[in-house]
C-alpha atoms as a PDB file:
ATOM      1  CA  UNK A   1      28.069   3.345 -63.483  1.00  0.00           C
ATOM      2  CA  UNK A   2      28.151   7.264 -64.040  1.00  0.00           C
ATOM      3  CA  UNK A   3      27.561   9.637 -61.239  1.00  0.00           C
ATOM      4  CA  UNK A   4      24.983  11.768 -62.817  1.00  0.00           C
ATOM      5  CA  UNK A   5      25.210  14.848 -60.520  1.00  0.00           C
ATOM      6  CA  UNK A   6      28.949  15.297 -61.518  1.00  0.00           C
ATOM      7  CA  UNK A   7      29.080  13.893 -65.206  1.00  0.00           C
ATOM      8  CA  UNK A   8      31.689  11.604 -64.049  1.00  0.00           C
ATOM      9  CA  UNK A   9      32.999   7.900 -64.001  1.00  0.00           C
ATOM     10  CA  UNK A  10      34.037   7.066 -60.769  1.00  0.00           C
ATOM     11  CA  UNK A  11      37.253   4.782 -61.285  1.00  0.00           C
ATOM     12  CA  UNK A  12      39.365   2.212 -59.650  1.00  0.00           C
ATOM     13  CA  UNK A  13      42.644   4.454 -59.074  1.00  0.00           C
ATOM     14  CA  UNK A  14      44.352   0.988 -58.587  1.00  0.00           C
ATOM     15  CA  UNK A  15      43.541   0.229 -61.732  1.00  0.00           C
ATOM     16  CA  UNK A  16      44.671   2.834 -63.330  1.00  0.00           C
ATOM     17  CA  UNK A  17      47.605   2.948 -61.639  1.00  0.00           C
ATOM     18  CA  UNK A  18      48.458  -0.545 -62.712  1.00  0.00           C
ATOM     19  CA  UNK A  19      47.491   0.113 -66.226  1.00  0.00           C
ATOM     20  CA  UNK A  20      49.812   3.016 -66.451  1.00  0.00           C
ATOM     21  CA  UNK A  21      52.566   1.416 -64.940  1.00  0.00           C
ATOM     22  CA  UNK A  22      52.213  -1.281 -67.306  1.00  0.00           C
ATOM     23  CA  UNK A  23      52.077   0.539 -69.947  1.00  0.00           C
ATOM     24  CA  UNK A  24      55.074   2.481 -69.611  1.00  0.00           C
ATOM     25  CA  UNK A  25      57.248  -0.883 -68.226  1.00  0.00           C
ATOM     26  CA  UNK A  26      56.117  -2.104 -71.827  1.00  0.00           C
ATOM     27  CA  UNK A  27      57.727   0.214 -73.337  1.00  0.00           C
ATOM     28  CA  UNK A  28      60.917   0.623 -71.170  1.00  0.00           C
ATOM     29  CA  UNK A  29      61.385  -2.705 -71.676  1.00  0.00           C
ATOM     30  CA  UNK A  30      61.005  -3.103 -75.491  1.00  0.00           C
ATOM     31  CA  UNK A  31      63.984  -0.114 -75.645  1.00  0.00           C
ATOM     32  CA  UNK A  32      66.046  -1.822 -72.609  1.00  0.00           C
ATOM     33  CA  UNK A  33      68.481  -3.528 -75.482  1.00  0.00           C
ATOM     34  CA  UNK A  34      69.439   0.210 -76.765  1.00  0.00           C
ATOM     35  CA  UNK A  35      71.909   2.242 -74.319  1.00  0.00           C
ATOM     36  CA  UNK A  36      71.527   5.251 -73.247  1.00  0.00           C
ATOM     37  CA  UNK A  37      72.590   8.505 -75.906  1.00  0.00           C
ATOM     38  CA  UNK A  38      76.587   8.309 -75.539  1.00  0.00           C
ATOM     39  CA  UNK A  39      76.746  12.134 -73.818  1.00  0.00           C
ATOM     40  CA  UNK A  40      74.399  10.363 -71.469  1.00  0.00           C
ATOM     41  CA  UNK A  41      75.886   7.361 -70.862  1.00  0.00           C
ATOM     42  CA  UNK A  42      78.771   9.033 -68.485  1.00  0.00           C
ATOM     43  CA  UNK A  43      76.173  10.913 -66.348  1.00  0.00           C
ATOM     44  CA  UNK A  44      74.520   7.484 -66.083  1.00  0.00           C
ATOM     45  CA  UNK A  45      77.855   5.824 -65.285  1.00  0.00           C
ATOM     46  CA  UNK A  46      78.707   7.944 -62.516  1.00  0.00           C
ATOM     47  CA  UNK A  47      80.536   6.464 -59.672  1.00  0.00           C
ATOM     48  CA  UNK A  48      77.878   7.643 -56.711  1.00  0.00           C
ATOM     49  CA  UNK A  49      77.050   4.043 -55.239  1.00  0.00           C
ATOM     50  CA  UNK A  50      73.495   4.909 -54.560  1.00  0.00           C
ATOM     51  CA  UNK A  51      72.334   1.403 -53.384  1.00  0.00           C
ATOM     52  CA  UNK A  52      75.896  -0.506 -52.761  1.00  0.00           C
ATOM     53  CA  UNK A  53      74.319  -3.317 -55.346  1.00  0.00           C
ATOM     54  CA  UNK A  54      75.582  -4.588 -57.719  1.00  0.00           C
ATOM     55  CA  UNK A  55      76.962  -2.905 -60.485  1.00  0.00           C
ATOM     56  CA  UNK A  56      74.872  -4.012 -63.312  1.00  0.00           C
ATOM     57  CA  UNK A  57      71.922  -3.503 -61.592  1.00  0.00           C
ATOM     58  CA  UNK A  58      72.610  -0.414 -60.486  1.00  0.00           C
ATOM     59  CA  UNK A  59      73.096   0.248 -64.231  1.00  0.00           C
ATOM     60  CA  UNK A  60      70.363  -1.125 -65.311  1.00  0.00           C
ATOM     61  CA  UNK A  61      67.939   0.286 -62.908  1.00  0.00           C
ATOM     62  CA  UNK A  62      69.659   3.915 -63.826  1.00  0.00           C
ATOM     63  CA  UNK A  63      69.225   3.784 -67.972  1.00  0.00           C
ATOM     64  CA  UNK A  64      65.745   2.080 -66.564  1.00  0.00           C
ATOM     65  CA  UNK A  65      64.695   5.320 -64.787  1.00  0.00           C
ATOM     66  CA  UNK A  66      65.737   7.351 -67.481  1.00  0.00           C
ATOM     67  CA  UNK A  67      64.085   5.735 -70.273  1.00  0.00           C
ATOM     68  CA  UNK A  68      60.599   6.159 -68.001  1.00  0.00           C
ATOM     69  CA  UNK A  69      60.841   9.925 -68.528  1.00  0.00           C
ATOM     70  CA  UNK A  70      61.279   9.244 -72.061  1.00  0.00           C
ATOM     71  CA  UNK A  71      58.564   7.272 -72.220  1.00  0.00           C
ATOM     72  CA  UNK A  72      56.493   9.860 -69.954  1.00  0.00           C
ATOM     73  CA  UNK A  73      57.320  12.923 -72.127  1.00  0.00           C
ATOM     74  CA  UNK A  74      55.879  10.676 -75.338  1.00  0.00           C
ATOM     75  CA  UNK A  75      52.785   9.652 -73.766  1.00  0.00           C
ATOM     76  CA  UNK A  76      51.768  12.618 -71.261  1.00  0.00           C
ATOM     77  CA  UNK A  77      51.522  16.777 -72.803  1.00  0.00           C
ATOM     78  CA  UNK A  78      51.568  17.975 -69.783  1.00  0.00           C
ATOM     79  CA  UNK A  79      55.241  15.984 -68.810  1.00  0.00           C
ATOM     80  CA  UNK A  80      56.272  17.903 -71.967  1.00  0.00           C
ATOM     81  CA  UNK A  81      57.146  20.785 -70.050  1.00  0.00           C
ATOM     82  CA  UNK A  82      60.622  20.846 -68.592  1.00  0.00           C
ATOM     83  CA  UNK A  83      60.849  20.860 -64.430  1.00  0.00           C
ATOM     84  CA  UNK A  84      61.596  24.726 -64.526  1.00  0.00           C
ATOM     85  CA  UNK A  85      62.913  24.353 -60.914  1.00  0.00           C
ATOM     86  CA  UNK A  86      65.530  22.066 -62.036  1.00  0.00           C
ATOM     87  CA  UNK A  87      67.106  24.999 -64.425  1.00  0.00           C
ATOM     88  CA  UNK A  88      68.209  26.938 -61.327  1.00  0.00           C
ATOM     89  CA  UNK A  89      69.726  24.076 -59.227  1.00  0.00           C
ATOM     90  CA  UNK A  90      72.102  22.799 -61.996  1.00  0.00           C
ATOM     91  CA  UNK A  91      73.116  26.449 -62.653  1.00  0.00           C
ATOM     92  CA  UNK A  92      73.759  26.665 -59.219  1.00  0.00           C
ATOM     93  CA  UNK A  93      76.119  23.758 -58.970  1.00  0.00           C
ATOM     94  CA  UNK A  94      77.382  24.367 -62.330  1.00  0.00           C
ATOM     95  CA  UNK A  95      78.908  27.377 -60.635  1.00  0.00           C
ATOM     96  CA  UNK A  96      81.292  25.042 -58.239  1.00  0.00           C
ATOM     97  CA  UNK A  97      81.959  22.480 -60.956  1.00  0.00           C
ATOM     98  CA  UNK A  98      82.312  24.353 -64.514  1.00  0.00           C
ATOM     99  CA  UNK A  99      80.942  21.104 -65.661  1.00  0.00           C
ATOM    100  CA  UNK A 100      77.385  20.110 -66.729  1.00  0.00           C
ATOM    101  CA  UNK A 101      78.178  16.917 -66.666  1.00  0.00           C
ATOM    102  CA  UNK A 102      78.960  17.151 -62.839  1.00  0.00           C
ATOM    103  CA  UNK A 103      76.265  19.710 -61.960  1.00  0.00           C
ATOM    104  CA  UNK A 104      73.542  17.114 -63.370  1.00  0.00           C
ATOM    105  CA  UNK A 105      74.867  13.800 -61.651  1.00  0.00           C
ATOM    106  CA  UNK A 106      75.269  16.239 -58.179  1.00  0.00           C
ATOM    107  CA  UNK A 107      71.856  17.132 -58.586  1.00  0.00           C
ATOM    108  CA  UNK A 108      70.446  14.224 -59.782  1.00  0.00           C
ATOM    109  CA  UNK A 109      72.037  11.883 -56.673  1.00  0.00           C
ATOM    110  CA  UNK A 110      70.747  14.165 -54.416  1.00  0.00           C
ATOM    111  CA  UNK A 111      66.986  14.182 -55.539  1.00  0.00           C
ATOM    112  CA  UNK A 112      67.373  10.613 -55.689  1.00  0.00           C
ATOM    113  CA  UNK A 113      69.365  10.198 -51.956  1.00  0.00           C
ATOM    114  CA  UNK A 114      66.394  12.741 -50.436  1.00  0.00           C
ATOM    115  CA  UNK A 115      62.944  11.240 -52.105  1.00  0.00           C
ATOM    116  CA  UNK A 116      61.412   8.401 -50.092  1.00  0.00           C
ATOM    117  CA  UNK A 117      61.772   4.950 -50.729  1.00  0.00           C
ATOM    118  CA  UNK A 118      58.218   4.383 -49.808  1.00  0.00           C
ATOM    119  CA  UNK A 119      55.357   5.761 -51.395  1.00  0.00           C
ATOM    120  CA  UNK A 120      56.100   9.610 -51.747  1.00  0.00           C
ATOM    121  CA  UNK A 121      53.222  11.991 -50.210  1.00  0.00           C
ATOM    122  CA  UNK A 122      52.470  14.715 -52.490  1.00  0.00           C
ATOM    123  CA  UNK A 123      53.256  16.960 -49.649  1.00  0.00           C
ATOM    124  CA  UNK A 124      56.278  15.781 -48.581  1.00  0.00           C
ATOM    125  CA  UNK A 125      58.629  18.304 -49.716  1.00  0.00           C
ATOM    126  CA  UNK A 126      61.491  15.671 -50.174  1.00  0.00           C
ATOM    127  CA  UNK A 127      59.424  13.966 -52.839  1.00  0.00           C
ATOM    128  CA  UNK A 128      60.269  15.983 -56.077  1.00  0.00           C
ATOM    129  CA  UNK A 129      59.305  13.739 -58.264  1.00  0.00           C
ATOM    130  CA  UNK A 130      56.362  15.244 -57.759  1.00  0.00           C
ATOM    131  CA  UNK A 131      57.387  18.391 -58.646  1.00  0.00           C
ATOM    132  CA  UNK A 132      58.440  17.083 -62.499  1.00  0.00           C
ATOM    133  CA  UNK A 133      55.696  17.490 -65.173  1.00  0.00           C
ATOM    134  CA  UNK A 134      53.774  13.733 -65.932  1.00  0.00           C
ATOM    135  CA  UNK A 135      52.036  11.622 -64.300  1.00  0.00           C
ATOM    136  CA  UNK A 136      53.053  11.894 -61.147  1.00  0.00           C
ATOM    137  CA  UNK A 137      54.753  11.028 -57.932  1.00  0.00           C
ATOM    138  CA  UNK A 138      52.846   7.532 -56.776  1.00  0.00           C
ATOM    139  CA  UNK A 139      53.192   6.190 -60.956  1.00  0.00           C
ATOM    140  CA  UNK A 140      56.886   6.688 -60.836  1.00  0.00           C
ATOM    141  CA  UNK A 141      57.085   4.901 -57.252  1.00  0.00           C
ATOM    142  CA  UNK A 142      55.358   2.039 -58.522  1.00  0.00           C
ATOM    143  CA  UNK A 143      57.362   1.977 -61.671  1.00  0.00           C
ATOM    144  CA  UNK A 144      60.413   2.060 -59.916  1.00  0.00           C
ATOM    145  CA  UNK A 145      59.334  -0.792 -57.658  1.00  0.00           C
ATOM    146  CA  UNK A 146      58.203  -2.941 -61.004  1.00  0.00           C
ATOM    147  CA  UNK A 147      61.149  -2.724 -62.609  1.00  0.00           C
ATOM    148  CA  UNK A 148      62.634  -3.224 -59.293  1.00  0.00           C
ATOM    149  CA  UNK A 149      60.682  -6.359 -58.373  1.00  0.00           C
ATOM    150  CA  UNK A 150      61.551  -8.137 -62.834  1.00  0.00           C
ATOM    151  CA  UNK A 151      65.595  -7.202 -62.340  1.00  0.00           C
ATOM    152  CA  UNK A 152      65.785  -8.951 -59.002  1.00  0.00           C
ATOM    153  CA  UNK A 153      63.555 -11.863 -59.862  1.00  0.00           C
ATOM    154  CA  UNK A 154      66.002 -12.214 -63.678  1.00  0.00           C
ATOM    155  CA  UNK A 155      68.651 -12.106 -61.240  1.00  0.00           C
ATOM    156  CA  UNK A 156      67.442 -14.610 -58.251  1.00  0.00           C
ATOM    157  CA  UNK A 157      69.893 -17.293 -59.281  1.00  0.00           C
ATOM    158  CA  UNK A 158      73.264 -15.179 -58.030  1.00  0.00           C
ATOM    159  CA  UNK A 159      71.797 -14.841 -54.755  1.00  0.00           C
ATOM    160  CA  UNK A 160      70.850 -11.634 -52.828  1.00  0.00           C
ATOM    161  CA  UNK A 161      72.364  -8.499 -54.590  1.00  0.00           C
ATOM    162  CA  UNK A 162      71.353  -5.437 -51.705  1.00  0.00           C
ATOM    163  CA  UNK A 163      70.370  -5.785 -48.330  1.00  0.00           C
ATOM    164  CA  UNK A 164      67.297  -3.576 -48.770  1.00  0.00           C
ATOM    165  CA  UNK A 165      65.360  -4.210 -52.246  1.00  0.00           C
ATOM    166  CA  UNK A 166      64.228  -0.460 -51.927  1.00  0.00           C
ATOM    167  CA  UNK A 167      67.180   1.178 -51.675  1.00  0.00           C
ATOM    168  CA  UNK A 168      66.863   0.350 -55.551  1.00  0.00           C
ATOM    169  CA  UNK A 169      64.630   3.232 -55.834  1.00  0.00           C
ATOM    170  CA  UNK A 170      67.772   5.261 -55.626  1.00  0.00           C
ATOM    171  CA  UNK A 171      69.252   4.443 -59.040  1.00  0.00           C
ATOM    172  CA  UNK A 172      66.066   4.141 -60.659  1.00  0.00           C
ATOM    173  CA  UNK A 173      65.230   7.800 -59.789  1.00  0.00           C
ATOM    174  CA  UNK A 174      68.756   9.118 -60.701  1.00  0.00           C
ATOM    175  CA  UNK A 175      67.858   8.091 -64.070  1.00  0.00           C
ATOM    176  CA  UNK A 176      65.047   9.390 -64.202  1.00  0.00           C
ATOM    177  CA  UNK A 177      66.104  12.698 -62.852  1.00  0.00           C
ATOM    178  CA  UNK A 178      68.946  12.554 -65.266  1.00  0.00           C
ATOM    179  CA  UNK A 179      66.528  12.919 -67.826  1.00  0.00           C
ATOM    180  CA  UNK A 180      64.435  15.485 -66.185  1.00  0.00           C
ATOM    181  CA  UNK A 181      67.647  17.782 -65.708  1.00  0.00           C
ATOM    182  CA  UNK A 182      68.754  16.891 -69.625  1.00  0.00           C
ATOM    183  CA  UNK A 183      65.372  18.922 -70.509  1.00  0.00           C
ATOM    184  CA  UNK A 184      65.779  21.758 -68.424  1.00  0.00           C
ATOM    185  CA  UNK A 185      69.374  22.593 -69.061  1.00  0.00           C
ATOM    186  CA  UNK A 186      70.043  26.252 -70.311  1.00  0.00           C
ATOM    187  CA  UNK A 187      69.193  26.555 -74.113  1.00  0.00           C
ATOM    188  CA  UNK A 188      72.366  25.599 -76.481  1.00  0.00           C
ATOM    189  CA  UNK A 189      73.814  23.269 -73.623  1.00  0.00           C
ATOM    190  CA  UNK A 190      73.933  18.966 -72.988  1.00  0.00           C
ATOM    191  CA  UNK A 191      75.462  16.625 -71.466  1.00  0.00           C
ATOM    192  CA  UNK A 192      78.936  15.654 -72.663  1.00  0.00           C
ATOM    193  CA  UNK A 193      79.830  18.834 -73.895  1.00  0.00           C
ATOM    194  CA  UNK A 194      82.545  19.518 -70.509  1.00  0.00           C
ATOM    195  CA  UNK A 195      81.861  22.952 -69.311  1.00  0.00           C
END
């Protein structure tokens, strides 16, 4: 039923939220089997214990997270465009580590340690994922808890891997952040490359 003052289709933003969500864990899922770009795989790897799970989840939730913004930049123009605010944090830390390797897992594990495990307000000014080009904040929440919620139920028959399911979140958004900091490095520079 249109609203024919406006010109508009009032929708279910449930549903659309669940169809984009799907959508993208589709396709996450179908590239799961590949690993992440070898200059990416040691950001990925880094030793930062986000969650304290276990390791292969952690893993797995990480190349997870970063395959989303993939995924995003394919689907969405707008997430095209590269999280200009990102630029200036890495060169700041790239100034104390002379690595860019270092500058994006520092920067990346602290996005990921500050955002809220809960559903991020687009307000709150800890939750930068709304601050990266795409879909937004409250799809990449639910995303992360999807993916979340299919890795722990594949891996209900070893028992309880975390404490706190949500703490998940963390490595799921240090992928993706990964990701969002491999776009907005300076021009001529990636990951792998040392200093």
């Amino acid at each position: 039923m249109s609203d024919e003052r406006s010109g508009f289709i009032p929708v279910n933003t449930g549903l659309v939220l669940d169809t984009l969500v799907a959508r993208i864990f589709g396709i996450v899922e179908g590239r799961r089997e590949d690993g992440p770009p070898e200059p990416v795989a040691g950001v990925l790897a880094a030793d930062l214990g986000l969650a304290g799970g276990e390791a292969q989840l952690e893993a797995d939730l990480r190349h997870a997270g970063y395959l989303a913004r993939v995924v995003e930049v394919e689907l969405f123009e707008p997430a095209r465009q590269p999280a200009d605010w990102l630029g200036g944090m890495l060169t700041e830390r790239f100034v104390s580590t002379a690595s860019w390797d270092e500058a994006v897992s520092g920067t990346c594990a602290q996005l990921a340690g500050a955002e809220p495990l809960g559903r991020p307000d687009p307000d709150d000014a800890t939750a930068m994922s709304w601050r990266v080009p795409g879909p937004g904040g409250h799809v990449r929440h639910f995303l992360a808890r999807r993916t979340i919620e299919d890795y722990l139920s594949a891996s209900e028959a070893t028992g309880p891997l975390v404490e706190d399911p949500a703490e998940l979140k963390r490595p799921w958004l240090y992928g993706f952040y990964v990701r969002a900091c491999e776009e907005a490095l300076p021009e001529g520079v990636g990951l792998g490359e040392g200093g």
